[in-house]
C-alpha atoms as a PDB file:
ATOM      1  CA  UNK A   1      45.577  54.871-125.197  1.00  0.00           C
ATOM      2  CA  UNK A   2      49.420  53.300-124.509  1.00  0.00           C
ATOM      3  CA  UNK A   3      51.603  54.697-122.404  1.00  0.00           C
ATOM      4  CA  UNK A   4      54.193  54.710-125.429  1.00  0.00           C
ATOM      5  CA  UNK A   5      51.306  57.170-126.927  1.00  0.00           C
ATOM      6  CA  UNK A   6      50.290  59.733-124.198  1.00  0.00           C
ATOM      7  CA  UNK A   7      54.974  60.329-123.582  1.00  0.00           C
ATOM      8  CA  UNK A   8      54.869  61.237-127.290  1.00  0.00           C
ATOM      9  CA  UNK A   9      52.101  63.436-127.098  1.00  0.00           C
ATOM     10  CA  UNK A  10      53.683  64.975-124.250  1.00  0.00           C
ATOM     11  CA  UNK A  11      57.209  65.462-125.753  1.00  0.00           C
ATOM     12  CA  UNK A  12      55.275  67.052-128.782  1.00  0.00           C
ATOM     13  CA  UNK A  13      53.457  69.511-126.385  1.00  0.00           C
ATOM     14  CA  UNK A  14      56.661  70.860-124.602  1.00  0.00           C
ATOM     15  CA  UNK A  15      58.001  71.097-127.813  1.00  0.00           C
ATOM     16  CA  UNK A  16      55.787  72.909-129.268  1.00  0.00           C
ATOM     17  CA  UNK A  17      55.903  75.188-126.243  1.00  0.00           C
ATOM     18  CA  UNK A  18      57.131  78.825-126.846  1.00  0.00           C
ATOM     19  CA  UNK A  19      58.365  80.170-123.341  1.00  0.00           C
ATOM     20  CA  UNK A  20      58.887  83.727-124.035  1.00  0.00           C
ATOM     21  CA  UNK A  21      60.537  86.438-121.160  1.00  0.00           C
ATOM     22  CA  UNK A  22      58.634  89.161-121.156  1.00  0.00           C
ATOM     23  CA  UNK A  23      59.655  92.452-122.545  1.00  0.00           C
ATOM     24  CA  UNK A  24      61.581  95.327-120.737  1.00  0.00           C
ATOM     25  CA  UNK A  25      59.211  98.500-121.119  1.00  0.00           C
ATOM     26  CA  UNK A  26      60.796 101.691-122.005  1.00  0.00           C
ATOM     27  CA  UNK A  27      58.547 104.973-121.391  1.00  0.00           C
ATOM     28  CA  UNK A  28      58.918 107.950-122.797  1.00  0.00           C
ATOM     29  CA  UNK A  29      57.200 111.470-122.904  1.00  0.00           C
ATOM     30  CA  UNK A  30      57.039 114.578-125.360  1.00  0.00           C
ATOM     31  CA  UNK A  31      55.514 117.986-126.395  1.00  0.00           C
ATOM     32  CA  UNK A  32      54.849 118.480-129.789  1.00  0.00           C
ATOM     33  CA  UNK A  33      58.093 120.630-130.150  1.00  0.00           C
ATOM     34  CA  UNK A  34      59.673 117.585-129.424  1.00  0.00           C
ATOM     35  CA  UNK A  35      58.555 115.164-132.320  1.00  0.00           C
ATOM     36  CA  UNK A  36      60.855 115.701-134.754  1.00  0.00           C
ATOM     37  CA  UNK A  37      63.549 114.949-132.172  1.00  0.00           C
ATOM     38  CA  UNK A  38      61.458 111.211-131.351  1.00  0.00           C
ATOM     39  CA  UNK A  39      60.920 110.971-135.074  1.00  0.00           C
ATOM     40  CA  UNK A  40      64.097 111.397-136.564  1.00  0.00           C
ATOM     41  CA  UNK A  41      66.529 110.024-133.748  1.00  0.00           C
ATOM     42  CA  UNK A  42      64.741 108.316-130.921  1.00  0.00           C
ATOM     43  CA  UNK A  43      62.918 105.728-132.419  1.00  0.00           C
ATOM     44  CA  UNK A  44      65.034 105.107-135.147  1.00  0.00           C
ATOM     45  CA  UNK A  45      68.350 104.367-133.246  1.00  0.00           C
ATOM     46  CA  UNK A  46      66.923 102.112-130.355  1.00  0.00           C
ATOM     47  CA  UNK A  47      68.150  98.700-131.257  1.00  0.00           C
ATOM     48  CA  UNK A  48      66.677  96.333-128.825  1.00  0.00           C
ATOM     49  CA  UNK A  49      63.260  94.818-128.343  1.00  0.00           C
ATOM     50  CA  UNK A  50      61.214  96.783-125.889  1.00  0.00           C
ATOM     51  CA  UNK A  51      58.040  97.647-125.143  1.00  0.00           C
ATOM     52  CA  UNK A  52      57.534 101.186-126.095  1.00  0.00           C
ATOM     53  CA  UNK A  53      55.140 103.086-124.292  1.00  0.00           C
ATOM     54  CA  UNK A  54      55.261 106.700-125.734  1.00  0.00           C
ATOM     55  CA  UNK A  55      52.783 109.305-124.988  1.00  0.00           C
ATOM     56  CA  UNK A  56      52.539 112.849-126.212  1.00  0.00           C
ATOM     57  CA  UNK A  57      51.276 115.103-123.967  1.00  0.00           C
ATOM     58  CA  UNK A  58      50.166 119.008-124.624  1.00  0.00           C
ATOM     59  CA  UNK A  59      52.973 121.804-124.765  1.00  0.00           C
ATOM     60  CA  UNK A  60      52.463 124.105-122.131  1.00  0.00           C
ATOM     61  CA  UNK A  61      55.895 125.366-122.711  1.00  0.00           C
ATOM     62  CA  UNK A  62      55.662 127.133-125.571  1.00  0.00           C
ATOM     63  CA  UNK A  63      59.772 128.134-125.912  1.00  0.00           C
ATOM     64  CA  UNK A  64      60.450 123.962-125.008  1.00  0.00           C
ATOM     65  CA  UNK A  65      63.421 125.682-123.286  1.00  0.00           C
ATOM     66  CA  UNK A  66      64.683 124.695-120.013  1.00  0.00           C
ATOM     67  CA  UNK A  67      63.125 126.491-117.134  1.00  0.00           C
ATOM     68  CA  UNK A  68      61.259 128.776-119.007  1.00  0.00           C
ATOM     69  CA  UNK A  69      57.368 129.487-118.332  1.00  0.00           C
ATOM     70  CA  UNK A  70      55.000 126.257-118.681  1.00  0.00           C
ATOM     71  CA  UNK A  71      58.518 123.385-117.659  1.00  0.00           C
ATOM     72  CA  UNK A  72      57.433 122.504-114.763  1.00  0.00           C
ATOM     73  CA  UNK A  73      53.867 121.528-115.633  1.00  0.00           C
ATOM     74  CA  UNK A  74      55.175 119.716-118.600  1.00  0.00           C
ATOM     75  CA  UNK A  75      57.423 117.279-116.523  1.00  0.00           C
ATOM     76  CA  UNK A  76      54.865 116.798-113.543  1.00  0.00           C
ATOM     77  CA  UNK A  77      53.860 115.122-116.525  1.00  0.00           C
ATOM     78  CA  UNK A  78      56.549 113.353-117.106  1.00  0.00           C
ATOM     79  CA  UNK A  79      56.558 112.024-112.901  1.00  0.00           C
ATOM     80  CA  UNK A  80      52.534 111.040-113.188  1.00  0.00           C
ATOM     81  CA  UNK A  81      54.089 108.719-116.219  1.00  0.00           C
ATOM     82  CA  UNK A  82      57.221 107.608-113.982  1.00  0.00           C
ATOM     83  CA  UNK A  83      54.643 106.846-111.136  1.00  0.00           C
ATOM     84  CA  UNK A  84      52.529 104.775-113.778  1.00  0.00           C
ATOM     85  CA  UNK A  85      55.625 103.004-114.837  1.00  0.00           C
ATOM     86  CA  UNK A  86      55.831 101.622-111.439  1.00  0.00           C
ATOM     87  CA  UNK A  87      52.740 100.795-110.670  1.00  0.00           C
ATOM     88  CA  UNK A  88      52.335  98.728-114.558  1.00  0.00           C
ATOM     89  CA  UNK A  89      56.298  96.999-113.876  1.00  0.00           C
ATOM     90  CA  UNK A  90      55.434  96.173-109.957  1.00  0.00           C
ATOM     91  CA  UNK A  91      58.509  93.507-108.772  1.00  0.00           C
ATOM     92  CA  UNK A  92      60.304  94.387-112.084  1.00  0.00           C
ATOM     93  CA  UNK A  93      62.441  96.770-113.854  1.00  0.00           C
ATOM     94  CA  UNK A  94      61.608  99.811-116.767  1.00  0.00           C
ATOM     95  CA  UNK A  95      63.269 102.306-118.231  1.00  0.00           C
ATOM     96  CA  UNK A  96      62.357 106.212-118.669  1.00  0.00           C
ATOM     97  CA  UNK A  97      63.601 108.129-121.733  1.00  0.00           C
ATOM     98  CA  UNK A  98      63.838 111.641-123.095  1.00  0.00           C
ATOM     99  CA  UNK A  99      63.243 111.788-126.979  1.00  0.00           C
ATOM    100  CA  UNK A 100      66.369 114.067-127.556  1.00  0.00           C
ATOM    101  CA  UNK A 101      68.145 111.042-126.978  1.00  0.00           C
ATOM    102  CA  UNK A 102      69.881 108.295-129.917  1.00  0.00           C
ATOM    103  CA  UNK A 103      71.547 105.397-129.142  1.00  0.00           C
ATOM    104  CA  UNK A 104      74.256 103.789-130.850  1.00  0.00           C
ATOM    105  CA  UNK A 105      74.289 100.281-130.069  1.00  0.00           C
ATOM    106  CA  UNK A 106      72.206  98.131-127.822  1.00  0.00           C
ATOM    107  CA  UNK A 107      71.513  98.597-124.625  1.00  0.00           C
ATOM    108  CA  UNK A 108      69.337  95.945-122.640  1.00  0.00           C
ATOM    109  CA  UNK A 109      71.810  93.670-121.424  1.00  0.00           C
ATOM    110  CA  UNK A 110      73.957  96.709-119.903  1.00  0.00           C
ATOM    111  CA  UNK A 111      70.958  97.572-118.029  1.00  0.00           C
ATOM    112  CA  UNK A 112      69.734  94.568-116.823  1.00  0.00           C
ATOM    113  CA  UNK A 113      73.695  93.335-115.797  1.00  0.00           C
ATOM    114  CA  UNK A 114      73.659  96.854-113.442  1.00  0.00           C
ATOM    115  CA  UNK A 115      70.118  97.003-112.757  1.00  0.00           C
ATOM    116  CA  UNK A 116      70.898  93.008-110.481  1.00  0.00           C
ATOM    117  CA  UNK A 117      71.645  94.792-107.192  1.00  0.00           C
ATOM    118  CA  UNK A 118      70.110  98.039-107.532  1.00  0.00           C
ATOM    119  CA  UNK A 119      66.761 100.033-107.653  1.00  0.00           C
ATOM    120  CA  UNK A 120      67.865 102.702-109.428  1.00  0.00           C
ATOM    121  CA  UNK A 121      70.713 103.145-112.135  1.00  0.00           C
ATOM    122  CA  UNK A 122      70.850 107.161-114.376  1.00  0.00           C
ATOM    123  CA  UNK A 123      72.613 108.864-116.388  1.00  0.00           C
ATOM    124  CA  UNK A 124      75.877 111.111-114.933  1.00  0.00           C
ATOM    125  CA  UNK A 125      74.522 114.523-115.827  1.00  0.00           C
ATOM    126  CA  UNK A 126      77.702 116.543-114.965  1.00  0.00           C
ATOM    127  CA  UNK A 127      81.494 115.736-113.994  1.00  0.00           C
ATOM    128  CA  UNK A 128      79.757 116.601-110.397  1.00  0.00           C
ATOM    129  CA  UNK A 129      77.978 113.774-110.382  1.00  0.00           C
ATOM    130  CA  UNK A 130      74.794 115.393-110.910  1.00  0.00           C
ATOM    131  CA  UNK A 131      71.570 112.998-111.392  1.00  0.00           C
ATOM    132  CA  UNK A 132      70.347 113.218-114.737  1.00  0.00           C
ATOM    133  CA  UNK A 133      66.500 112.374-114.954  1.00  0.00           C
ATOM    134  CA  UNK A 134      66.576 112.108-118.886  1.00  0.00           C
ATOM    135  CA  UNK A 135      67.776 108.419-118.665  1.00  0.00           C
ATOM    136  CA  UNK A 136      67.272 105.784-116.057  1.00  0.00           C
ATOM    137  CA  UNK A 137      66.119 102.285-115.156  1.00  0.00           C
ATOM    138  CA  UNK A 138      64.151 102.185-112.280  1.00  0.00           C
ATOM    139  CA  UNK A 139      63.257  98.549-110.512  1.00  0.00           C
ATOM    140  CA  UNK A 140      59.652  99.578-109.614  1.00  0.00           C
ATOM    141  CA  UNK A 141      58.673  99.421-105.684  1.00  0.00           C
ATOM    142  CA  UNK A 142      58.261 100.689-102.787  1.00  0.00           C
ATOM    143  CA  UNK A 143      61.212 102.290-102.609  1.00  0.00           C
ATOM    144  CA  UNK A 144      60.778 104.148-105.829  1.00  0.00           C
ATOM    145  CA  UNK A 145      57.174 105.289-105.600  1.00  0.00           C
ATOM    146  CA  UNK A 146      58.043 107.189-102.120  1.00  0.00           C
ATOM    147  CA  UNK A 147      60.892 108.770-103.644  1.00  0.00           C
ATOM    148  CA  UNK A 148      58.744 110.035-106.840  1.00  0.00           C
ATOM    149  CA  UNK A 149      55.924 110.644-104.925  1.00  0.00           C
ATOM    150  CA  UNK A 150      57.870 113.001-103.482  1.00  0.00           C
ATOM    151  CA  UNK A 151      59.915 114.910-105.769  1.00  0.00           C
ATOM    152  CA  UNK A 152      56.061 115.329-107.611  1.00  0.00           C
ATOM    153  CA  UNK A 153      54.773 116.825-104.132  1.00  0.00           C
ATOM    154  CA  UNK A 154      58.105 119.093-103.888  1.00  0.00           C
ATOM    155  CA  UNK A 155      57.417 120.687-107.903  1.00  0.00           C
ATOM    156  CA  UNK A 156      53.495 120.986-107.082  1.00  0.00           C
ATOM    157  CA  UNK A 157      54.228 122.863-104.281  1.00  0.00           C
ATOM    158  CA  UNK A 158      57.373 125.152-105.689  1.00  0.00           C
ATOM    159  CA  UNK A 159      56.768 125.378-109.883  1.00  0.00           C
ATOM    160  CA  UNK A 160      60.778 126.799-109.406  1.00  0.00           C
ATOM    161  CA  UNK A 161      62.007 123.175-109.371  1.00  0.00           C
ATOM    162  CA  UNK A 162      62.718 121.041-112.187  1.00  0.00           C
ATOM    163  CA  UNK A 163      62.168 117.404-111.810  1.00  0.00           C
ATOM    164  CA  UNK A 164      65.552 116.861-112.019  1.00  0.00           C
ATOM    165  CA  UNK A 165      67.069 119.699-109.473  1.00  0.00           C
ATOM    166  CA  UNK A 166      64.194 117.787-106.986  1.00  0.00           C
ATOM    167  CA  UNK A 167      65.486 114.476-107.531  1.00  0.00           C
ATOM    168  CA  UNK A 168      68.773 115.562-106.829  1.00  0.00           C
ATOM    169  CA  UNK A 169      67.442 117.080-103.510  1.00  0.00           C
ATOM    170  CA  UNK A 170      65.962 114.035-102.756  1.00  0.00           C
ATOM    171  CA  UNK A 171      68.541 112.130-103.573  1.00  0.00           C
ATOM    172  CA  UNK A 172      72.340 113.200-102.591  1.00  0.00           C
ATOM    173  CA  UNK A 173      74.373 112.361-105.461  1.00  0.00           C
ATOM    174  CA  UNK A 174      77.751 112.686-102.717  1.00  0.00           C
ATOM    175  CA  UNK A 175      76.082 109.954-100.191  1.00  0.00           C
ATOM    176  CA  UNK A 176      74.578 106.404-101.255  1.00  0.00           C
ATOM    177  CA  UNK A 177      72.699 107.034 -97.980  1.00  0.00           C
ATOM    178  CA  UNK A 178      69.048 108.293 -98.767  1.00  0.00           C
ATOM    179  CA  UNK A 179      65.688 108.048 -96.515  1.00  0.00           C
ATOM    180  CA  UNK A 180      63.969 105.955 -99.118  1.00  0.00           C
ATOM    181  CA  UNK A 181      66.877 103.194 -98.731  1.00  0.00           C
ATOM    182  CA  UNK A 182      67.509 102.918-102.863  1.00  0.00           C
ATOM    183  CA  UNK A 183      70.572 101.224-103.858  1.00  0.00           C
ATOM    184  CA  UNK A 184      71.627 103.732-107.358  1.00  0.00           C
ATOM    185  CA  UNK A 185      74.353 103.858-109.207  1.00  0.00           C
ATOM    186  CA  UNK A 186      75.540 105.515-112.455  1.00  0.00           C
ATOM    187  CA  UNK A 187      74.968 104.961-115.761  1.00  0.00           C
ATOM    188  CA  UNK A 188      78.987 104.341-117.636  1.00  0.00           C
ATOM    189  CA  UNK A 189      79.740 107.669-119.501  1.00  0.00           C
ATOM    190  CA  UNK A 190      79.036 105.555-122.144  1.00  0.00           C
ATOM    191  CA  UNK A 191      75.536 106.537-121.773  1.00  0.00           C
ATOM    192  CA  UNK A 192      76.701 110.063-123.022  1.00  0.00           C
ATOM    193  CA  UNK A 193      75.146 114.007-122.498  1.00  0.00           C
ATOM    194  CA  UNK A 194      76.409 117.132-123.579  1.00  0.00           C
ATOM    195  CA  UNK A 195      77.607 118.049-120.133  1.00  0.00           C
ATOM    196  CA  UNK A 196      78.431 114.446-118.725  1.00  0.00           C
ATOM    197  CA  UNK A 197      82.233 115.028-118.907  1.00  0.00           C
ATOM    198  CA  UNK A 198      82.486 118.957-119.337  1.00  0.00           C
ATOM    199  CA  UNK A 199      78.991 120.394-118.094  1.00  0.00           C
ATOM    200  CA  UNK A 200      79.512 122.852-115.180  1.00  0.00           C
ATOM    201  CA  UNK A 201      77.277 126.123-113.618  1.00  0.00           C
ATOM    202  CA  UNK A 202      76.837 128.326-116.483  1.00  0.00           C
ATOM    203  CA  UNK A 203      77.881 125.638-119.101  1.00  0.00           C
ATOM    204  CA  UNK A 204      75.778 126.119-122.331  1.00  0.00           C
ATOM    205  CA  UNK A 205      76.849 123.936-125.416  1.00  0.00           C
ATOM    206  CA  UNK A 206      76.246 125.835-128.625  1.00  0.00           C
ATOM    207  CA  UNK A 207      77.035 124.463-132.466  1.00  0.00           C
ATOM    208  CA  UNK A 208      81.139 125.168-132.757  1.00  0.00           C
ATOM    209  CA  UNK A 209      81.737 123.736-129.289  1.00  0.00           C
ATOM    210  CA  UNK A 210      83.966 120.513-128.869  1.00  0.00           C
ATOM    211  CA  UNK A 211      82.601 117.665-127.020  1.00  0.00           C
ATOM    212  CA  UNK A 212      84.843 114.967-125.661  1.00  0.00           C
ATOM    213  CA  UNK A 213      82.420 112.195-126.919  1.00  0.00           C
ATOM    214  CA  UNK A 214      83.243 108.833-125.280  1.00  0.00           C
ATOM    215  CA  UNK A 215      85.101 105.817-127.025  1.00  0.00           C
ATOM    216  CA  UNK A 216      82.635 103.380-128.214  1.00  0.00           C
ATOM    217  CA  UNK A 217      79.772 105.477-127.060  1.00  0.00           C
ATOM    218  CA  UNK A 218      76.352 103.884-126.704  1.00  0.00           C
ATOM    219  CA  UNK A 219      73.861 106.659-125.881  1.00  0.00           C
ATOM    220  CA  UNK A 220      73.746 110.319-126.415  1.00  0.00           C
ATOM    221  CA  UNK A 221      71.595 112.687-124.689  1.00  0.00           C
ATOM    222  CA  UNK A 222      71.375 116.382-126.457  1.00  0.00           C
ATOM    223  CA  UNK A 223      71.234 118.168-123.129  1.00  0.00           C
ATOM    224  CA  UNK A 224      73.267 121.422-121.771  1.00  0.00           C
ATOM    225  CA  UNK A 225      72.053 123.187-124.871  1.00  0.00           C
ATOM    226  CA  UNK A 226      69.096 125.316-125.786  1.00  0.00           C
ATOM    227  CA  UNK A 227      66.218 124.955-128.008  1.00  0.00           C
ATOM    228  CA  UNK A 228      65.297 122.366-130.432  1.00  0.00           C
ATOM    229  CA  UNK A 229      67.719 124.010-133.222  1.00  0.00           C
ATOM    230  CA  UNK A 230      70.928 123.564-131.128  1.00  0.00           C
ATOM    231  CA  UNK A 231      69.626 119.919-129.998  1.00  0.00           C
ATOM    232  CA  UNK A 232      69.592 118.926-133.600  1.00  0.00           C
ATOM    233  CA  UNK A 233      73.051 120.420-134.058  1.00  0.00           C
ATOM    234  CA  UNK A 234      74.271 118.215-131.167  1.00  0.00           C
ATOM    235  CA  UNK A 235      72.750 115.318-132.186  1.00  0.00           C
ATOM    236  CA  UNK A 236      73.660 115.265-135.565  1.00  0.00           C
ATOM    237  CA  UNK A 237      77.567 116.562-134.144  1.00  0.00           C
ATOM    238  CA  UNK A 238      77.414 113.212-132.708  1.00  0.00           C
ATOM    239  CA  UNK A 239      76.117 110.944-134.565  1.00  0.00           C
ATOM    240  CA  UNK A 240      78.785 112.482-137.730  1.00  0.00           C
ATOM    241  CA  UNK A 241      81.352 111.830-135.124  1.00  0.00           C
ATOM    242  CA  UNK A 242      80.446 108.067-134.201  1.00  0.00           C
ATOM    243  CA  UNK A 243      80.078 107.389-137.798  1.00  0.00           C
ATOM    244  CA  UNK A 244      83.856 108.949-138.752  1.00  0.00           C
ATOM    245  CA  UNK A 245      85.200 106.079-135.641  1.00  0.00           C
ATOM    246  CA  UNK A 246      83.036 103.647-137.386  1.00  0.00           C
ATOM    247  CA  UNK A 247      84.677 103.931-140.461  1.00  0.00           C
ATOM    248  CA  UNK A 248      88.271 105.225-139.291  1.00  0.00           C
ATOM    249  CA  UNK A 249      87.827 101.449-137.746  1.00  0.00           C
ATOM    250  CA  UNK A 250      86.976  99.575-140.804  1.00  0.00           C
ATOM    251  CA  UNK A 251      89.716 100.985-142.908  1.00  0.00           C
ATOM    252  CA  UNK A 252      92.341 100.238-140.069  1.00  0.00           C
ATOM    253  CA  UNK A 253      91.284  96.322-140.922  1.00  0.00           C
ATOM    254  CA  UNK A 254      90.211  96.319-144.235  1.00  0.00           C
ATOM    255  CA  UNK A 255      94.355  95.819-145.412  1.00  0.00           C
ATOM    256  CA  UNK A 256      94.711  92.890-143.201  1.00  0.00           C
ATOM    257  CA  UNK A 257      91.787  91.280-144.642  1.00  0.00           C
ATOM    258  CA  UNK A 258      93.469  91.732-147.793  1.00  0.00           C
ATOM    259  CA  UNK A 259      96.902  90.724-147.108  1.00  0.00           C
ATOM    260  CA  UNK A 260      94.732  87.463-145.201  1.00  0.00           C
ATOM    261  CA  UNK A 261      92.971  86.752-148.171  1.00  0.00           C
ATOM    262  CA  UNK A 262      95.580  86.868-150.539  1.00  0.00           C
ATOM    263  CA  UNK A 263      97.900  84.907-148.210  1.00  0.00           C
ATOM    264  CA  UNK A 264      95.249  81.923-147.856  1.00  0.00           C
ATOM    265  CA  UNK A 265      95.085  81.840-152.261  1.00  0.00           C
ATOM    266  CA  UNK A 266      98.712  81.863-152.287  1.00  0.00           C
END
């Protein structure tokens, strides 16, 4: 065969070459109380490509309310699937949702832009700075398995702890120092909850309340409420809210796309 032969049958090889990255893999967990939440706003609002690993597991909280009997076993749950995360994403980078979550725009390149010099980046729970475990990207390590190793080994022994009010013990949301060595950061409040901005001790949103809802939100988590009834309400307070801006925007522009149009005929 000539050499002119074997260079075109190479070019045509690279070409024909599909290099694809491979996919970010969100995670996510729920009880069957849950679905309708995962059904109706989780899945369809997330507008980028992942890999979605969802499981359902059983509902050993039978009130799905915060704290109340059966929580705790329910999200050890949820760590044995952050553990897995890391072990199945080993030198790379995942995210872990709740289902009472919807998102309003995409959100990968956000996460991978704050994700470059940290292990660990989650959602502002509180105007305190609390550590919300709802939402996070986690670069999955060393680091990271020791630190949910251990918040795991802290609810086994003391069913009084919620995975988040141990990650929060583990990790001091007032120093970036920690014994595990993460770099963290927050999430923007553009990665919205119902107490990111107003959420205090004793704080309970109920349907009626105001929430100062972010400009050009991208996320909303329907937590500091109670019960899957008042998580709809939120959610759907939201989303009518995002959709007024949306449109409130469009009619701001749609006269100067008239006057444009008719000055360009003229």
């Amino acid at each position: 065969m000539k050499p002119s032969s074997l260079f075109l049958i190479a070019i045509i090889a690279l070409s024909t070459t599909v290099i694809t990255a491979e996919k970010i893999k969100l995670y996510a967990i729920y009880t069957p109380s849950h679905e309708i939440l995962k059904n109706n706003y989780f899945l369809p609002s997330i507008q980028d490509d992942f890999e979605l690993i969802i499981e359902e597991c059983e509902q050993t909280c039978p009130s799905a309310t915060f704290l109340s009997t059966g929580w705790t076993d329910t999200t050890i749950k949820k760590i044995d699937l952050i553990l897995r995360a890391i072990e199945e994403n080993w030198g790379n980078i995942f995210i872990f949702s709740d289902v009472d979550i919807q998102f309003f725009g995409p959100i990968e390149k956000i996460i991978t832009h704050l994700m470059k010099n940290n292990d660990l980046v989650i959602q502002k729970n509180s105007p305190d700075g609390v550590l919300c475990t709802g939402f996070f990207a986690c670069r999955a390590n060393e680091k990271t398995r020791a630190l949910w190793q251990d918040v795991k080994k802290i609810m086994e022994h003391d069913k009084t702890y919620s995975d988040q009010k141990t990650l929060n013990k583990c990790i001091k949301r007032h120093s970036k120092k920690n014994p595990y060595n993460i770099t963290w950061d927050y999430l923007p409040v553009t990665f919205f909850g119902g107490g990111t901005l107003t959420g205090y001790r004793g704080y309970i949103w109920t349907p009626g309340k105001k929430l100062p809802i972010p400009t050009d939100i991208i996320m909303h988590h329907a937590n500091w409420t109670r019960g899957i009834k008042n998580k709809i309400a939120q959610l759907e307070y939201v989303k009518q809210h995002v959709e007024k801006q949306k449109s409130a925007h469009k009619e701001r522009f749609i006269p100067l796309a008239i006057n444009y149009s008719a000055t360009a005929a003229a």
